[in-house]
N, C-alpha and C. Protein backbone atom coordinates (compact mmCIF):
# COMPACT_ATOMS: atom_id res chain seq x y z
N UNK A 1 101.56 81.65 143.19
CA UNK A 1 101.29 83.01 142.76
C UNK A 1 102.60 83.78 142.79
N UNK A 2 102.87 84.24 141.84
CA UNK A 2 103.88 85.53 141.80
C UNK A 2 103.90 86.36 142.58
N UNK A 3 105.20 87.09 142.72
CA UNK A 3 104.95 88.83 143.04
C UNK A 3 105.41 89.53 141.97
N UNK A 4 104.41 90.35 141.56
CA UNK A 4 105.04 91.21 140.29
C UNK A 4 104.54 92.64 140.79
N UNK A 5 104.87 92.81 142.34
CA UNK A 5 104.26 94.13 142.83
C UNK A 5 105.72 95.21 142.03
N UNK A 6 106.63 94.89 142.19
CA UNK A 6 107.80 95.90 140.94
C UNK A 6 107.76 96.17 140.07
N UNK A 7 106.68 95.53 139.23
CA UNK A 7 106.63 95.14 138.32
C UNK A 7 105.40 96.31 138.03
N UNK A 8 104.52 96.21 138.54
CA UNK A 8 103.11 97.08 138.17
C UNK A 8 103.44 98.54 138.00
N UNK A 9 104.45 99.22 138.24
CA UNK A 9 104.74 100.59 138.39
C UNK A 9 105.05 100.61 136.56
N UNK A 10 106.04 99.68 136.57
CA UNK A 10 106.83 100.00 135.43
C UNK A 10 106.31 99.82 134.04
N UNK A 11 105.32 98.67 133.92
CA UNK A 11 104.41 97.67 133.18
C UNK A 11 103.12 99.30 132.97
N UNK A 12 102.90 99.79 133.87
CA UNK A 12 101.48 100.57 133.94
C UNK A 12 101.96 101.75 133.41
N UNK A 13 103.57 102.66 133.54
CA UNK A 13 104.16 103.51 133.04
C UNK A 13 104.29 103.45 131.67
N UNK A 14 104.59 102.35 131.34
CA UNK A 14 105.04 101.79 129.74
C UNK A 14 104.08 101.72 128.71
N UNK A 15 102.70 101.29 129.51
CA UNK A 15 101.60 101.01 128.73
C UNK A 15 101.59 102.56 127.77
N UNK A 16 101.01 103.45 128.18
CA UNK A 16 100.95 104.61 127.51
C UNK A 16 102.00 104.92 126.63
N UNK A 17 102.95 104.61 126.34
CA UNK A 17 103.98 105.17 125.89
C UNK A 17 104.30 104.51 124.87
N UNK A 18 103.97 103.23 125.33
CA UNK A 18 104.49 102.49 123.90
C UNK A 18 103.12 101.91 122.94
N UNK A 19 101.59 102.45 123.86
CA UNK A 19 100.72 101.80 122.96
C UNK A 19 100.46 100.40 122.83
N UNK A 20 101.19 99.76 123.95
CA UNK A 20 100.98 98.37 124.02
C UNK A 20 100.27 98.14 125.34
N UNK A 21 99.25 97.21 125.50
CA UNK A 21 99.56 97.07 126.86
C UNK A 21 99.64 95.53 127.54
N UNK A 22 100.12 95.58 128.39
CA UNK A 22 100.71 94.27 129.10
C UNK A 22 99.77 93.06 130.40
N UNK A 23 100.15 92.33 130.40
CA UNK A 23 99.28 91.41 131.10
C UNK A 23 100.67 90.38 131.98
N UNK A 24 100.18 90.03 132.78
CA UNK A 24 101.47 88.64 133.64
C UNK A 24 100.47 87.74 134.09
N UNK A 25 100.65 86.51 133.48
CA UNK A 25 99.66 84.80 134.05
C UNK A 25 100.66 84.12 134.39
N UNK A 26 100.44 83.85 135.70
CA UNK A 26 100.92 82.94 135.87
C UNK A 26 100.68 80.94 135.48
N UNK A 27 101.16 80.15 135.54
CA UNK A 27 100.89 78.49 135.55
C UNK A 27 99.88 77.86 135.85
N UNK A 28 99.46 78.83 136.98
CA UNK A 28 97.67 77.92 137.02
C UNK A 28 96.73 78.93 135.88
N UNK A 29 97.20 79.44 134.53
CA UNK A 29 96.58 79.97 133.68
C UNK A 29 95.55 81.53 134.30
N UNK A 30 96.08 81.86 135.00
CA UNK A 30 95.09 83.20 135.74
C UNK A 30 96.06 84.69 135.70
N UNK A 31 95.33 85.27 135.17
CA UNK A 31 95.79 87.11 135.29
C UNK A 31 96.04 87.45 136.66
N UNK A 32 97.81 87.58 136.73
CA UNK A 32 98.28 88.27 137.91
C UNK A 32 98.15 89.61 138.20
N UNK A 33 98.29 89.95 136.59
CA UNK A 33 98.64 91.79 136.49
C UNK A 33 97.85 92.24 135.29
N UNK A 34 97.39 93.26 135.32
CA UNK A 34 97.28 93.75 133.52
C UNK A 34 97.33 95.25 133.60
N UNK A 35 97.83 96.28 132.91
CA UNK A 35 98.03 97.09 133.01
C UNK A 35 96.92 97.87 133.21
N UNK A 36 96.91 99.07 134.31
CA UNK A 36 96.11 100.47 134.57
C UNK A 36 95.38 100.62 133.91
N UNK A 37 94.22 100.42 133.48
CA UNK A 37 92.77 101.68 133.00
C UNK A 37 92.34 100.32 131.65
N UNK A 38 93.19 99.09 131.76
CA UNK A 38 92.73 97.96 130.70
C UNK A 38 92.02 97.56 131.10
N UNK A 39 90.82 97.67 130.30
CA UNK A 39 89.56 96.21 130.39
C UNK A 39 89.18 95.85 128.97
N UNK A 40 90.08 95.06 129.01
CA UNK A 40 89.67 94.16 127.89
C UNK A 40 88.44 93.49 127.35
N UNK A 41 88.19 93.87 125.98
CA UNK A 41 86.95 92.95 125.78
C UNK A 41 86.86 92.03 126.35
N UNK A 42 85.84 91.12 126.69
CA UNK A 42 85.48 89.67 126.85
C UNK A 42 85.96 88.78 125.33
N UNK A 43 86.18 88.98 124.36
CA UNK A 43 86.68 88.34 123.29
C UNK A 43 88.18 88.68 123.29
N UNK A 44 88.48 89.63 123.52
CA UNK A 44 89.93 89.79 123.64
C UNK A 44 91.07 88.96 124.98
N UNK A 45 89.91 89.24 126.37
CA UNK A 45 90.17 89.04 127.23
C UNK A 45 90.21 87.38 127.33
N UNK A 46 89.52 86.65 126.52
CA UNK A 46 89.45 85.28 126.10
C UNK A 46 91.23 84.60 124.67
N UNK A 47 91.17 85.71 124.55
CA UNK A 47 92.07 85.55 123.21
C UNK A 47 93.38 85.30 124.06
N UNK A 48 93.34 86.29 124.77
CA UNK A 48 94.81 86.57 126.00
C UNK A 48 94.88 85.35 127.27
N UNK A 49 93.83 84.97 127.41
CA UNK A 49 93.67 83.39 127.78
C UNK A 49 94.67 81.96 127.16
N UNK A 50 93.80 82.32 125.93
CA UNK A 50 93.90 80.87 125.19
C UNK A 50 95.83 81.20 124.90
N UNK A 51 96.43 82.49 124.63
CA UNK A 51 97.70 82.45 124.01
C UNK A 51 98.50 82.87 125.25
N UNK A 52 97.91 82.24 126.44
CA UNK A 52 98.72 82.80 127.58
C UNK A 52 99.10 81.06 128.21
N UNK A 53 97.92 80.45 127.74
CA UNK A 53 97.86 78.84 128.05
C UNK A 53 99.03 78.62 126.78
N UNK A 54 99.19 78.65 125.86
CA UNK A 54 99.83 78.23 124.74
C UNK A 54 101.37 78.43 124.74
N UNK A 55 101.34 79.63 125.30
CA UNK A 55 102.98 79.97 125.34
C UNK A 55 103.38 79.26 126.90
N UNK A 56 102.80 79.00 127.93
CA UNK A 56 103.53 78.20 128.71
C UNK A 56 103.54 76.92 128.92
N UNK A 57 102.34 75.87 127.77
CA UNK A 57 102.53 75.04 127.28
C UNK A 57 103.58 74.78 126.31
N UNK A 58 103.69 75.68 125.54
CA UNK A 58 104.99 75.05 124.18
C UNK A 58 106.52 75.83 125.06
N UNK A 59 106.20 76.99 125.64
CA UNK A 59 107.95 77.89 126.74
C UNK A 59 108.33 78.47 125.47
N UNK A 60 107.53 78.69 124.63
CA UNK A 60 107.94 79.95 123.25
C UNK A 60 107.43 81.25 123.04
N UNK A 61 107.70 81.80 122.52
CA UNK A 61 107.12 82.90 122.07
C UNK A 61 106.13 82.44 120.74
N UNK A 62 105.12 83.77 120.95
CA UNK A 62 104.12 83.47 120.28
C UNK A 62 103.32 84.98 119.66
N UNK A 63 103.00 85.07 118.77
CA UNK A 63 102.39 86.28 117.79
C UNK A 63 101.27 86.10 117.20
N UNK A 64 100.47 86.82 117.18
CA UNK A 64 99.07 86.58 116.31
C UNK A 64 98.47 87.80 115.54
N UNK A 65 97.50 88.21 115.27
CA UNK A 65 97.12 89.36 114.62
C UNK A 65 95.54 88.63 114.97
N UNK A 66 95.22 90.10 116.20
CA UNK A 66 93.95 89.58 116.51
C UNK A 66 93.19 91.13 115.69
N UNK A 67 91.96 90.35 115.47
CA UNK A 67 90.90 91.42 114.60
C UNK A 67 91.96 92.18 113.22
N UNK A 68 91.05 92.80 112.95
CA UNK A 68 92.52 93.76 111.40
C UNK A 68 92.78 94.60 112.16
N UNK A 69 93.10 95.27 113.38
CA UNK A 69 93.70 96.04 113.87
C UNK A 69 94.20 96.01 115.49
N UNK A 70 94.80 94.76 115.54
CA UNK A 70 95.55 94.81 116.64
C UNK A 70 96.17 93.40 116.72
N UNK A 71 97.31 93.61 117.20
CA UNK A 71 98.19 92.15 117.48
C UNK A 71 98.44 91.83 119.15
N UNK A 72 98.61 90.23 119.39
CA UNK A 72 98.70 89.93 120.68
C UNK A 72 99.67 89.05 120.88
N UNK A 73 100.43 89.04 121.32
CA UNK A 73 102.36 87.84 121.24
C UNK A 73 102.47 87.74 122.87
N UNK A 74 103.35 86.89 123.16
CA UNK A 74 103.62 87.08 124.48
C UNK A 74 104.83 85.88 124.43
N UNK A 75 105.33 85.92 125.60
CA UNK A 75 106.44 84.95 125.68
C UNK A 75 106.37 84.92 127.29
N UNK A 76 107.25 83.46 127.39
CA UNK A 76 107.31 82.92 128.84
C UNK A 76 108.05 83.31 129.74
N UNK A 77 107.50 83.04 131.12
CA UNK A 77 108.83 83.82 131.86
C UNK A 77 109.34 82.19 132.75
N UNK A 78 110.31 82.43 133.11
CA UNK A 78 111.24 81.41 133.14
C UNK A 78 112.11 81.69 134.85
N UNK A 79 112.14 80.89 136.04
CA UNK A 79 112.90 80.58 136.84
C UNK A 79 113.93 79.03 136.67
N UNK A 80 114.41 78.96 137.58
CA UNK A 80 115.12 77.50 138.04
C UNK A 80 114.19 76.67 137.91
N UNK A 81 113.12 76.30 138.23
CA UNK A 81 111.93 75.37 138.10
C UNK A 81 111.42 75.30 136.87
N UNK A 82 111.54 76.33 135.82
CA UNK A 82 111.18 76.02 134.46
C UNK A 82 110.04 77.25 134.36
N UNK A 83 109.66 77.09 133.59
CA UNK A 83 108.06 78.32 133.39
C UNK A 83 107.06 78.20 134.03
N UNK A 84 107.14 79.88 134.94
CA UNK A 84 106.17 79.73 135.72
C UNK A 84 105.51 80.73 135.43
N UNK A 85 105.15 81.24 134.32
CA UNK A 85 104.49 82.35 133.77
C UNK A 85 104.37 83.20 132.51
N UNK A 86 103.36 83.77 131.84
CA UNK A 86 103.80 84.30 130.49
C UNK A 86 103.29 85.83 130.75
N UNK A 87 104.09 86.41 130.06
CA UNK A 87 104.09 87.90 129.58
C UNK A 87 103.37 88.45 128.49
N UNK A 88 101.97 88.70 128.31
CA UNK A 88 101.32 88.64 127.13
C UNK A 88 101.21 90.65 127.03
N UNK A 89 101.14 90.94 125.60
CA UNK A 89 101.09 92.22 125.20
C UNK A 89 100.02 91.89 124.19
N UNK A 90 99.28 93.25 124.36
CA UNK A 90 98.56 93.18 122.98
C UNK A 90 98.33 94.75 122.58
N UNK A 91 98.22 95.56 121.36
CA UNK A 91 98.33 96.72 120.65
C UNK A 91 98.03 96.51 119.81
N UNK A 92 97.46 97.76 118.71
CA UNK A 92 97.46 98.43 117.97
C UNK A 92 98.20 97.84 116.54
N UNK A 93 98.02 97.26 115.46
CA UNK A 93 98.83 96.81 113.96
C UNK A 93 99.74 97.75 113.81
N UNK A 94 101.12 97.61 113.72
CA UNK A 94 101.34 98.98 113.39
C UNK A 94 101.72 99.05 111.52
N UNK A 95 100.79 97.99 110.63
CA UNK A 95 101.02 97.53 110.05
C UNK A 95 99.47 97.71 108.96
N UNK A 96 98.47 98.15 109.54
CA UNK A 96 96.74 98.33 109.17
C UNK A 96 97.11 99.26 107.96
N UNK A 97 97.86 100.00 107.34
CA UNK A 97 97.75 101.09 106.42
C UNK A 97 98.66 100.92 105.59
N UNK A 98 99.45 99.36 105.57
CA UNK A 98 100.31 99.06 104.25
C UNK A 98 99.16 98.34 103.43
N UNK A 99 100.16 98.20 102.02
CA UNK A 99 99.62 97.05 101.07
C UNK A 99 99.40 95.80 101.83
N UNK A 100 98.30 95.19 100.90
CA UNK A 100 98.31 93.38 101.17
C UNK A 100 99.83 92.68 100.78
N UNK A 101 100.46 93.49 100.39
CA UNK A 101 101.68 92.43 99.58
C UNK A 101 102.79 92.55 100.76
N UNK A 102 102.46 93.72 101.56
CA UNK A 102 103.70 94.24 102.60
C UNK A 102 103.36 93.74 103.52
N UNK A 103 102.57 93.65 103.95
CA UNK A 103 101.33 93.42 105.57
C UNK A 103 102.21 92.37 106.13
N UNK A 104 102.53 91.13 105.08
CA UNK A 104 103.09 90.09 105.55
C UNK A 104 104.62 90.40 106.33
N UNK A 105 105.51 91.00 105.15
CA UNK A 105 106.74 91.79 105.52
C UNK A 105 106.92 92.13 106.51
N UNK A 106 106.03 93.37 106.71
CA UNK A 106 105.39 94.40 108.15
C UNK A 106 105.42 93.16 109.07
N UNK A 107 104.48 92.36 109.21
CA UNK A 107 104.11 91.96 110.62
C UNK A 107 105.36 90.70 110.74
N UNK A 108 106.38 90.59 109.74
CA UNK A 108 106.73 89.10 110.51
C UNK A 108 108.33 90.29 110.86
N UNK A 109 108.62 91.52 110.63
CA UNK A 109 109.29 92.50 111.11
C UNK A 109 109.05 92.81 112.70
N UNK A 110 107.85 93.01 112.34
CA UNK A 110 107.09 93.40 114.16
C UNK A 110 107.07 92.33 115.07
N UNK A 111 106.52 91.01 114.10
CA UNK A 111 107.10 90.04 115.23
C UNK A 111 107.99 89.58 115.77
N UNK A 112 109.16 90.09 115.09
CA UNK A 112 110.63 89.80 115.39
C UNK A 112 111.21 91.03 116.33
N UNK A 113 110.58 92.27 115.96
CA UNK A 113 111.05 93.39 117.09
C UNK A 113 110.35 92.80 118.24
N UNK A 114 109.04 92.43 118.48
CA UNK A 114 108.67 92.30 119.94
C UNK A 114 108.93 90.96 120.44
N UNK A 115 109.05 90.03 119.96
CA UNK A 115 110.13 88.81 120.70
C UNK A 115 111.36 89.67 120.95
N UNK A 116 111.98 90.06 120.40
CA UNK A 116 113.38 91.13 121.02
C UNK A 116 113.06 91.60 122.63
N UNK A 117 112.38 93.06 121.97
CA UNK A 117 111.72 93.36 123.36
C UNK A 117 111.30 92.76 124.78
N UNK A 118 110.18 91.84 124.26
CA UNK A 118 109.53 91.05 125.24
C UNK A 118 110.79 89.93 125.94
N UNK A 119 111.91 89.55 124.92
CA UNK A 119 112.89 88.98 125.79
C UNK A 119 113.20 89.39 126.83
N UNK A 120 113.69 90.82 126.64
CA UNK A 120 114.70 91.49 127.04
C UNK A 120 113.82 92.23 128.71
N UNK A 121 112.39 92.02 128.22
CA UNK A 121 112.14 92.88 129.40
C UNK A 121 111.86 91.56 130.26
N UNK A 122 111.53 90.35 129.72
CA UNK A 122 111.28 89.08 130.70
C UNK A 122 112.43 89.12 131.28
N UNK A 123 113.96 89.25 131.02
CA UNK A 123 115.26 89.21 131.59
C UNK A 123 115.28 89.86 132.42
N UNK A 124 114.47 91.18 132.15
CA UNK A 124 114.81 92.10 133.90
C UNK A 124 113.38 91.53 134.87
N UNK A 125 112.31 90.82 134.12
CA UNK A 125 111.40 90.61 135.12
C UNK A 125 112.32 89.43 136.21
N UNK A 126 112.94 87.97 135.05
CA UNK A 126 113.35 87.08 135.83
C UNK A 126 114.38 87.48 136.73
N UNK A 127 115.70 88.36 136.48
CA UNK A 127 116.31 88.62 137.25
C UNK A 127 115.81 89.60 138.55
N UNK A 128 115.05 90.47 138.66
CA UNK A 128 114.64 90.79 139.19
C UNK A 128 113.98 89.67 140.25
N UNK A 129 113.13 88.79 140.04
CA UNK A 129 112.11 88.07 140.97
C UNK A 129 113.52 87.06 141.07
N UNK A 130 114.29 86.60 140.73
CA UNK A 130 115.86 85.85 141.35
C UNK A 130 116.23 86.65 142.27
N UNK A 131 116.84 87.64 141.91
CA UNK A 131 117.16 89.03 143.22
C UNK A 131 116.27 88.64 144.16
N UNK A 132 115.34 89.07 144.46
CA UNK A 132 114.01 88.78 145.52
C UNK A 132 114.34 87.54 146.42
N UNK A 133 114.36 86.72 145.60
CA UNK A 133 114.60 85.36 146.01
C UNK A 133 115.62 85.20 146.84
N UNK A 134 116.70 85.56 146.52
CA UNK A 134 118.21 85.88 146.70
C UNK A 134 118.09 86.14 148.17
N UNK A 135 117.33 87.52 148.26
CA UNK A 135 117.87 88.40 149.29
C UNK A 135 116.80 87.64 150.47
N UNK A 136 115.26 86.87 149.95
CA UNK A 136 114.95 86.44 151.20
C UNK A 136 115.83 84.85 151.89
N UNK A 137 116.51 84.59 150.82
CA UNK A 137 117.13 83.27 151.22
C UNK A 137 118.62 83.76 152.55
N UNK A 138 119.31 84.86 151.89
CA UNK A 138 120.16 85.55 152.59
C UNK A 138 119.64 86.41 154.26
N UNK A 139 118.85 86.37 153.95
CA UNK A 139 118.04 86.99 155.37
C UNK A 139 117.74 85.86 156.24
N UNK A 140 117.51 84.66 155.63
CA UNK A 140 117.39 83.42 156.28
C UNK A 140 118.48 83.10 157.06
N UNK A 141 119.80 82.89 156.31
CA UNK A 141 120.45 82.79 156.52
C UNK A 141 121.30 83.13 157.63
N UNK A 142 121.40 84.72 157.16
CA UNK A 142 121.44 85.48 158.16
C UNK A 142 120.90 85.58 159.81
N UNK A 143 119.88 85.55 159.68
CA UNK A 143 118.92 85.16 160.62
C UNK A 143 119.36 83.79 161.82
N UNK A 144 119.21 82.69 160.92
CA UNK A 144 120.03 81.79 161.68
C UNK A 144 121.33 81.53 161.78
N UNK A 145 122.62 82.91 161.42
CA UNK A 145 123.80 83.01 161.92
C UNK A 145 123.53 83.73 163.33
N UNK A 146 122.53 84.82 163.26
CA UNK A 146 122.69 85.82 164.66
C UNK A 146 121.96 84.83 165.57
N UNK A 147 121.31 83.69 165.53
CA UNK A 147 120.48 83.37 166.44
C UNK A 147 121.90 81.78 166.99
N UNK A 148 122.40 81.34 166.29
CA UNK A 148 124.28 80.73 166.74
C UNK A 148 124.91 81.70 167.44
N UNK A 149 125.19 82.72 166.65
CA UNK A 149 126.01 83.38 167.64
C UNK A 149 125.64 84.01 169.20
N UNK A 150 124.39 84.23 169.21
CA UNK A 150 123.80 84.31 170.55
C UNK A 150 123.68 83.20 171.52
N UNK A 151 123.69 81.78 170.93
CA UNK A 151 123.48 80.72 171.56
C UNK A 151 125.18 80.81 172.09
N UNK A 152 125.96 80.55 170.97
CA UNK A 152 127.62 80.70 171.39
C UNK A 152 127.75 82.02 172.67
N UNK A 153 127.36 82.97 172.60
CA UNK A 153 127.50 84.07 173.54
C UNK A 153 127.07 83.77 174.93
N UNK A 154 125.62 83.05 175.00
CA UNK A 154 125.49 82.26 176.10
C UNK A 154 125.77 81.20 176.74
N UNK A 155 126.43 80.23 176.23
CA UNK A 155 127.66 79.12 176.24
C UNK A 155 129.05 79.91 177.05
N UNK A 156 129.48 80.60 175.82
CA UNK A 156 130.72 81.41 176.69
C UNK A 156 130.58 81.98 178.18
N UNK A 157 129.34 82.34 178.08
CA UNK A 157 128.75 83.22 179.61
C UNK A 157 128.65 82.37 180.65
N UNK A 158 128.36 81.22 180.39
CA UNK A 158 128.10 80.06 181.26
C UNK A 158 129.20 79.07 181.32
N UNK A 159 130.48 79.49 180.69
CA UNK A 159 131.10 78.47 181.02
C UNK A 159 132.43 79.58 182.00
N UNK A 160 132.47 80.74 181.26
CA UNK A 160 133.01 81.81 182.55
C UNK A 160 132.60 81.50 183.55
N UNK A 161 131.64 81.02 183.80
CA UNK A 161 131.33 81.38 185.58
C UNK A 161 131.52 80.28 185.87
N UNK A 162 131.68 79.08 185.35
CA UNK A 162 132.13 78.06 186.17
C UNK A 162 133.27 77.93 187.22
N UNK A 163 133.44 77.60 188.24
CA UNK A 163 134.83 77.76 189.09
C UNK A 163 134.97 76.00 188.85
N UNK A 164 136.24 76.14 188.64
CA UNK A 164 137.29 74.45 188.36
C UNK A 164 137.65 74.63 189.48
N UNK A 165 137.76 72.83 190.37
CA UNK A 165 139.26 72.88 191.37
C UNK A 165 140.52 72.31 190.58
N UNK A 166 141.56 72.58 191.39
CA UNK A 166 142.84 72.92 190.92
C UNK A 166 142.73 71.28 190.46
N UNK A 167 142.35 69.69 191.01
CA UNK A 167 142.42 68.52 190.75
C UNK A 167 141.60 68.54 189.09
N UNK A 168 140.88 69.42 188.67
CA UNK A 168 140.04 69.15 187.01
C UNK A 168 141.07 69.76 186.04
């Protein structure tokens, strides 16, 4: 299981604003996160399933156009171990009120802005949960330097008090 507790502030802020809203699954295929006040249909909520299994099966990005008025893409998120999770969005067409001849234009435009996006924000998710990582490995570390140097401190203490005769 993830932590994407950093993550929920920013993901739940965004939703409103950009009209999208966001979801995080992790590898055993299960909803970590989904944004504030979302409840997804049961058909939708199935849709975000099946393309949440898909993108961390193939580690691509992925786009669809669910119902005539809304699209669902998502892309993988990625550590040292390989993919351990996907980033799924789904919104609003912003594409429902062109021609049939444009629609195509429109959406393979949109699908190319939100693979952009969705990169770019997986980059601050992964670096972010690396950071994390980072700092509990360094605390480890840490940890078992002060617990040496205390052992060394009591060594030194105990070997002060030893009295030598002048023959050692």
């Amino acid at each position: 299981m993830m932590d994407v507790t950093t993550l929920k502030a920013f993901l739940s802020s965004l939703a409103p604003i950009s009209r999208i809203h966001y979801q995080i699954w992790d590898n055993d295929k299960g909803m970590v996160f989904s944004t504030a006040g979302v409840t997804p249909k049961e058909l939708q909520m199935k849709a975000c399933r099946n393309l949440s299994n898909l993108i961390i099966d193939q580690n691509m990005f992925q786009y669809s156009v669910h119902g005539a008025r809304n699209f669902l893409c998502g892309i993988p998120l990625l550590n040292a171990q390989g993919v351990f999770g996907a980033m799924v969005s789904f919104g609003p067409n912003p594409y429902t009120s062109y021609l049939n001849e444009t629609k195509d234009a429109v959406a393979a435009y949109h699908a190319d802005e939100m693979e952009s996006f969705l990169s770019n924000l997986t980059t601050l998710v992964e670096e972010s949960l690396d950071a994390k990582e980072e700092v509990v490995e360094m605390a480890q570390e840490l940890d078992q330097s002060l617990e040496d140097l205390y052992l060394y401190g009591k060594i030194a203490t105990q070997i002060k008090t030893l009295r030598f005769s002048g023959s050692m």
